[in-house]
C-alpha atoms as a PDB file:
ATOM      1  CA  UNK A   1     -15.881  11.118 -15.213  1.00  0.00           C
ATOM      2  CA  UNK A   2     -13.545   8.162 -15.975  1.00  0.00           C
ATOM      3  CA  UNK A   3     -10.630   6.781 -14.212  1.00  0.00           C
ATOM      4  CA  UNK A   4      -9.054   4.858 -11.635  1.00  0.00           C
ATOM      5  CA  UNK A   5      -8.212   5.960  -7.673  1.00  0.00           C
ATOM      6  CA  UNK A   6      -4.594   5.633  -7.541  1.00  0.00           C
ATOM      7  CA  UNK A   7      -2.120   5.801  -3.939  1.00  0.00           C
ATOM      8  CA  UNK A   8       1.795   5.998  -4.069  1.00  0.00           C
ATOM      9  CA  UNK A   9       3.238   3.608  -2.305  1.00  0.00           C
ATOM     10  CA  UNK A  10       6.303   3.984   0.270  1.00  0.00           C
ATOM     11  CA  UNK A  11       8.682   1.602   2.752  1.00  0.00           C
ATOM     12  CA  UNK A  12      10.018   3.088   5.488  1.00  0.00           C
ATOM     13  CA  UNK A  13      12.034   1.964   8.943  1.00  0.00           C
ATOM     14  CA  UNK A  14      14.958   1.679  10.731  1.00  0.00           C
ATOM     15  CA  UNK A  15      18.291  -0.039  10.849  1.00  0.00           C
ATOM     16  CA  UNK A  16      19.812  -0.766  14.379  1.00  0.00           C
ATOM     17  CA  UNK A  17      22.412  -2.936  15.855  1.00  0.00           C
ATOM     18  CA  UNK A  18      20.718  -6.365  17.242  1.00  0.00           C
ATOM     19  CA  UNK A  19      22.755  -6.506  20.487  1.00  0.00           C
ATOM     20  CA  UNK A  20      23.239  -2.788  21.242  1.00  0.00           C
ATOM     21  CA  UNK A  21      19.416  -1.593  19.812  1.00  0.00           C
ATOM     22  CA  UNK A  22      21.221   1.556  18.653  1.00  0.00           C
ATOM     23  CA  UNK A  23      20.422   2.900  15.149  1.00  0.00           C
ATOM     24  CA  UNK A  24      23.012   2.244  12.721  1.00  0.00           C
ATOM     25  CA  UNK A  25      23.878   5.318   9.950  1.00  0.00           C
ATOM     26  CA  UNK A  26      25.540   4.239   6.410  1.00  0.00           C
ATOM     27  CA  UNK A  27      23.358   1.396   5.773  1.00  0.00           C
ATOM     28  CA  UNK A  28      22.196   0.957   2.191  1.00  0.00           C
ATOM     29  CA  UNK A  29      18.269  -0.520   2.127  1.00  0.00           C
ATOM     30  CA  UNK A  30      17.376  -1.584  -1.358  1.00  0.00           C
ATOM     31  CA  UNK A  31      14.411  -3.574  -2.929  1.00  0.00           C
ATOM     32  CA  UNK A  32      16.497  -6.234  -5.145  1.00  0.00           C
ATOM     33  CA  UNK A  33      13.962  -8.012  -7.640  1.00  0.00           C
ATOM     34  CA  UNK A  34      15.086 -11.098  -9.184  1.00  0.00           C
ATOM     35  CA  UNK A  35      16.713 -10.828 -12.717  1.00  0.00           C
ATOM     36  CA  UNK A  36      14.063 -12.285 -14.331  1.00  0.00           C
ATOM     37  CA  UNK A  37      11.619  -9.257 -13.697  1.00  0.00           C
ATOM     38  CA  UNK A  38      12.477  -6.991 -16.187  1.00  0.00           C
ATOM     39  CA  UNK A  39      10.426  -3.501 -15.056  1.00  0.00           C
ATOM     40  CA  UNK A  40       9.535  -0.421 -17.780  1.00  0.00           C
ATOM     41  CA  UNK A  41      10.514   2.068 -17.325  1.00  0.00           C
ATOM     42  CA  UNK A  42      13.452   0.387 -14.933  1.00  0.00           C
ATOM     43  CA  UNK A  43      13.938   0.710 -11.575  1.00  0.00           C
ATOM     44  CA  UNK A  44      14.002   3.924  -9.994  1.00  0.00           C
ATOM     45  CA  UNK A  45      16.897   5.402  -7.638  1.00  0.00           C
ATOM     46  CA  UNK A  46      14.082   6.310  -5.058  1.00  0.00           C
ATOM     47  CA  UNK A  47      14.443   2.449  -4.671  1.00  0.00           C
ATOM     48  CA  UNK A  48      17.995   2.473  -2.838  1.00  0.00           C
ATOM     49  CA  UNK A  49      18.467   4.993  -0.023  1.00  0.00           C
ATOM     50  CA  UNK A  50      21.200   5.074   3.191  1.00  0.00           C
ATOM     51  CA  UNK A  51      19.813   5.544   6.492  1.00  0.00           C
ATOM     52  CA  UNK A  52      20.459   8.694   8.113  1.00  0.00           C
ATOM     53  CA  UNK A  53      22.355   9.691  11.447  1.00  0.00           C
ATOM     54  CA  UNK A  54      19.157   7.899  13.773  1.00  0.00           C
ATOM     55  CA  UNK A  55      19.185   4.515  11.257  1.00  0.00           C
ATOM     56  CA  UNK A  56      16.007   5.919   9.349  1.00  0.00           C
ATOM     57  CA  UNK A  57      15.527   4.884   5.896  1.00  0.00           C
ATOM     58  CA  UNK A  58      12.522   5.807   3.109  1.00  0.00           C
ATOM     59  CA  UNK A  59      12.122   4.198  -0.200  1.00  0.00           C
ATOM     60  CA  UNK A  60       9.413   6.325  -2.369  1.00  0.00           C
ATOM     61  CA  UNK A  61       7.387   5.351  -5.708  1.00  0.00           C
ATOM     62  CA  UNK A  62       7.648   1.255  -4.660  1.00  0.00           C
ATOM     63  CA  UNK A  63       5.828  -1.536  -6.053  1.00  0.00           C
ATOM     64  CA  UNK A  64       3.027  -2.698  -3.681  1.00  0.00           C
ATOM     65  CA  UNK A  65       2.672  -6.420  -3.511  1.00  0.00           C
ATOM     66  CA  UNK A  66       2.873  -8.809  -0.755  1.00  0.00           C
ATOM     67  CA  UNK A  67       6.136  -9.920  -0.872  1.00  0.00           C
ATOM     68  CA  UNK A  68       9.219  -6.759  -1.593  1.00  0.00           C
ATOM     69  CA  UNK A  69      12.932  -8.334  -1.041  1.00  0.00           C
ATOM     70  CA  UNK A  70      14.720  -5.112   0.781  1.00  0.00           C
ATOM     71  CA  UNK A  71      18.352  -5.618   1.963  1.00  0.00           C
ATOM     72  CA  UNK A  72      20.142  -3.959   4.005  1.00  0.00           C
ATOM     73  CA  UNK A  73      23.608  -3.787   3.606  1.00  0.00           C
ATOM     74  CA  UNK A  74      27.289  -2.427   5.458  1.00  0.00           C
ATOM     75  CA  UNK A  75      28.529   0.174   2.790  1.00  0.00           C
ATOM     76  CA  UNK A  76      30.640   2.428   4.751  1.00  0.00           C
ATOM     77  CA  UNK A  77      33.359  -0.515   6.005  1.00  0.00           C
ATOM     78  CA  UNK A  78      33.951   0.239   9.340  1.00  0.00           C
ATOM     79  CA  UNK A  79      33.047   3.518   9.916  1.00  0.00           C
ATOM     80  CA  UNK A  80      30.182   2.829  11.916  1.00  0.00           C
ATOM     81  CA  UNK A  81      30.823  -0.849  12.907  1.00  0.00           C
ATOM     82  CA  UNK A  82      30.713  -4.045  10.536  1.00  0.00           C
ATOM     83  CA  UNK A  83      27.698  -5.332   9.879  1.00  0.00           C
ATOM     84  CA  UNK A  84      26.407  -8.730   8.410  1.00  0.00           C
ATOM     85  CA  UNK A  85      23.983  -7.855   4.939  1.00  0.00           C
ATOM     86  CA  UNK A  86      19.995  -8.903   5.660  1.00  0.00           C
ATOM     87  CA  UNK A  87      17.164  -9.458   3.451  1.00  0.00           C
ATOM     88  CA  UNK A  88      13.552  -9.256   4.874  1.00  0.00           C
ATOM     89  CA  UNK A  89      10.217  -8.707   2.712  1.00  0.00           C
ATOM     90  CA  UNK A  90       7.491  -6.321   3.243  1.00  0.00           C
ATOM     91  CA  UNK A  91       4.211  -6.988   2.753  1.00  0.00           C
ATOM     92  CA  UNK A  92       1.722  -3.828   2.430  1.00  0.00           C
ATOM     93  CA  UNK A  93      -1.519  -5.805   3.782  1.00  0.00           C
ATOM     94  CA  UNK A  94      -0.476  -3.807   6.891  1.00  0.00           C
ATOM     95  CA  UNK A  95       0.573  -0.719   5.185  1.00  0.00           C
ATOM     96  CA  UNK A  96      -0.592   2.949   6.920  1.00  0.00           C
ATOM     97  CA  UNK A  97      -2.495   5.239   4.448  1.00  0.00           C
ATOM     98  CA  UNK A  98      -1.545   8.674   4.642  1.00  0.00           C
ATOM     99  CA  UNK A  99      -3.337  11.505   3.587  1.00  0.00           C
ATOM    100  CA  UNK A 100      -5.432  11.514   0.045  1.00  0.00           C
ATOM    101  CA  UNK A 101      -9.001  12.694  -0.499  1.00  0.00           C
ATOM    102  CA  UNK A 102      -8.843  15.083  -3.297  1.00  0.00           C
ATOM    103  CA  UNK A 103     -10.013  13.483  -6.318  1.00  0.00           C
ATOM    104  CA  UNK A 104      -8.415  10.307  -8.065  1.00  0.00           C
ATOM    105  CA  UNK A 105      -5.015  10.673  -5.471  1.00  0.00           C
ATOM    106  CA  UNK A 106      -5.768   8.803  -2.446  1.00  0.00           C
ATOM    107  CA  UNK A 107      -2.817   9.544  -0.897  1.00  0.00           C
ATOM    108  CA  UNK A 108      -0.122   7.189  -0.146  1.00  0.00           C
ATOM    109  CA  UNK A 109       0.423   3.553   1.093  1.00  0.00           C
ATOM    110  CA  UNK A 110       3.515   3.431   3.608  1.00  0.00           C
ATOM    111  CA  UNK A 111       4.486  -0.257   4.583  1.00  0.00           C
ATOM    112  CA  UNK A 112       6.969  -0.420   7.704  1.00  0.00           C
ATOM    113  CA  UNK A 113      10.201  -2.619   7.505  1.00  0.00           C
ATOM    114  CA  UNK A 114      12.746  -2.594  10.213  1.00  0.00           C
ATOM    115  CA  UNK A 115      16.486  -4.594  10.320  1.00  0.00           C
ATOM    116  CA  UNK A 116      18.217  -5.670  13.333  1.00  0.00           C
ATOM    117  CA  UNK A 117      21.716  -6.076  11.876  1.00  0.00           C
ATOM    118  CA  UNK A 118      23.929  -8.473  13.743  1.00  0.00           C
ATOM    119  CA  UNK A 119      27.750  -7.443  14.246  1.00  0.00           C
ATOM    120  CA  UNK A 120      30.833  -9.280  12.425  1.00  0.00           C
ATOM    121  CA  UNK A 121      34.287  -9.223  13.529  1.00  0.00           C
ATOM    122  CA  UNK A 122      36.301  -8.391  10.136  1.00  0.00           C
ATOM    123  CA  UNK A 123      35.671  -6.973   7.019  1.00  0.00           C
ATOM    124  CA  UNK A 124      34.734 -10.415   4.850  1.00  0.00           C
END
């Protein structure tokens, strides 16, 4: 039998306010690769996701390397506060596997990321 063990890969967390720690709904967390990597087939929409009502977020089908960009950024104006945009970058050395065990899937690879947005006054 030939072939390779593969795992999906996944990035999930949560979004809150840094000075309140409350979860923050309407946030858009996207990987953003630099214009120079050109991926086939492109990017998929599983890569850009708005955290719910409790500030969760989960990006499926992501590249695993050691160094992701994800931003998270203020897309609903001031519905639920203002919030400054954030980048931080994930690194799956830590990632949780989940699951797997039936021949070549081995489940999946979920790396955690979580934002701490800070506040601002107006909408810039």
């Amino acid at each position: 039998m030939y072939g390779v063990p593969w795992a999906s890969c996944a990035i999930e967390g949560n979004v809150i306010d840094k000075a309140t720690k409350q979860p923050i709904p309407g946030i858009e967390v996207k990987i953003v690769l630099p214009d120079n990597i050109n991926l086939s087939p492109p990017k998929p929409d599983s890569w850009t996701r708005t955290t719910d009502n409790d500030g969760k977020f989960k990006l499926s089908d992501t590249l695993q390397s050691d160094s992701i960009p994800l931003v998270a950024t203020d897309i609903d104006g001031e519905l639920n506060g203002l919030y400054k945009p954030d980048t931080i970058y994930v690194n799956f050395s830590k990632a949780q596997h989940i699951g797997g065990g039936k021949g070549w899937f081995q489940g999946e690879l979920v790396a955690t990321a979580n934002f701490e947005l800070e506040a601002r006054e107006t909408d810039e």
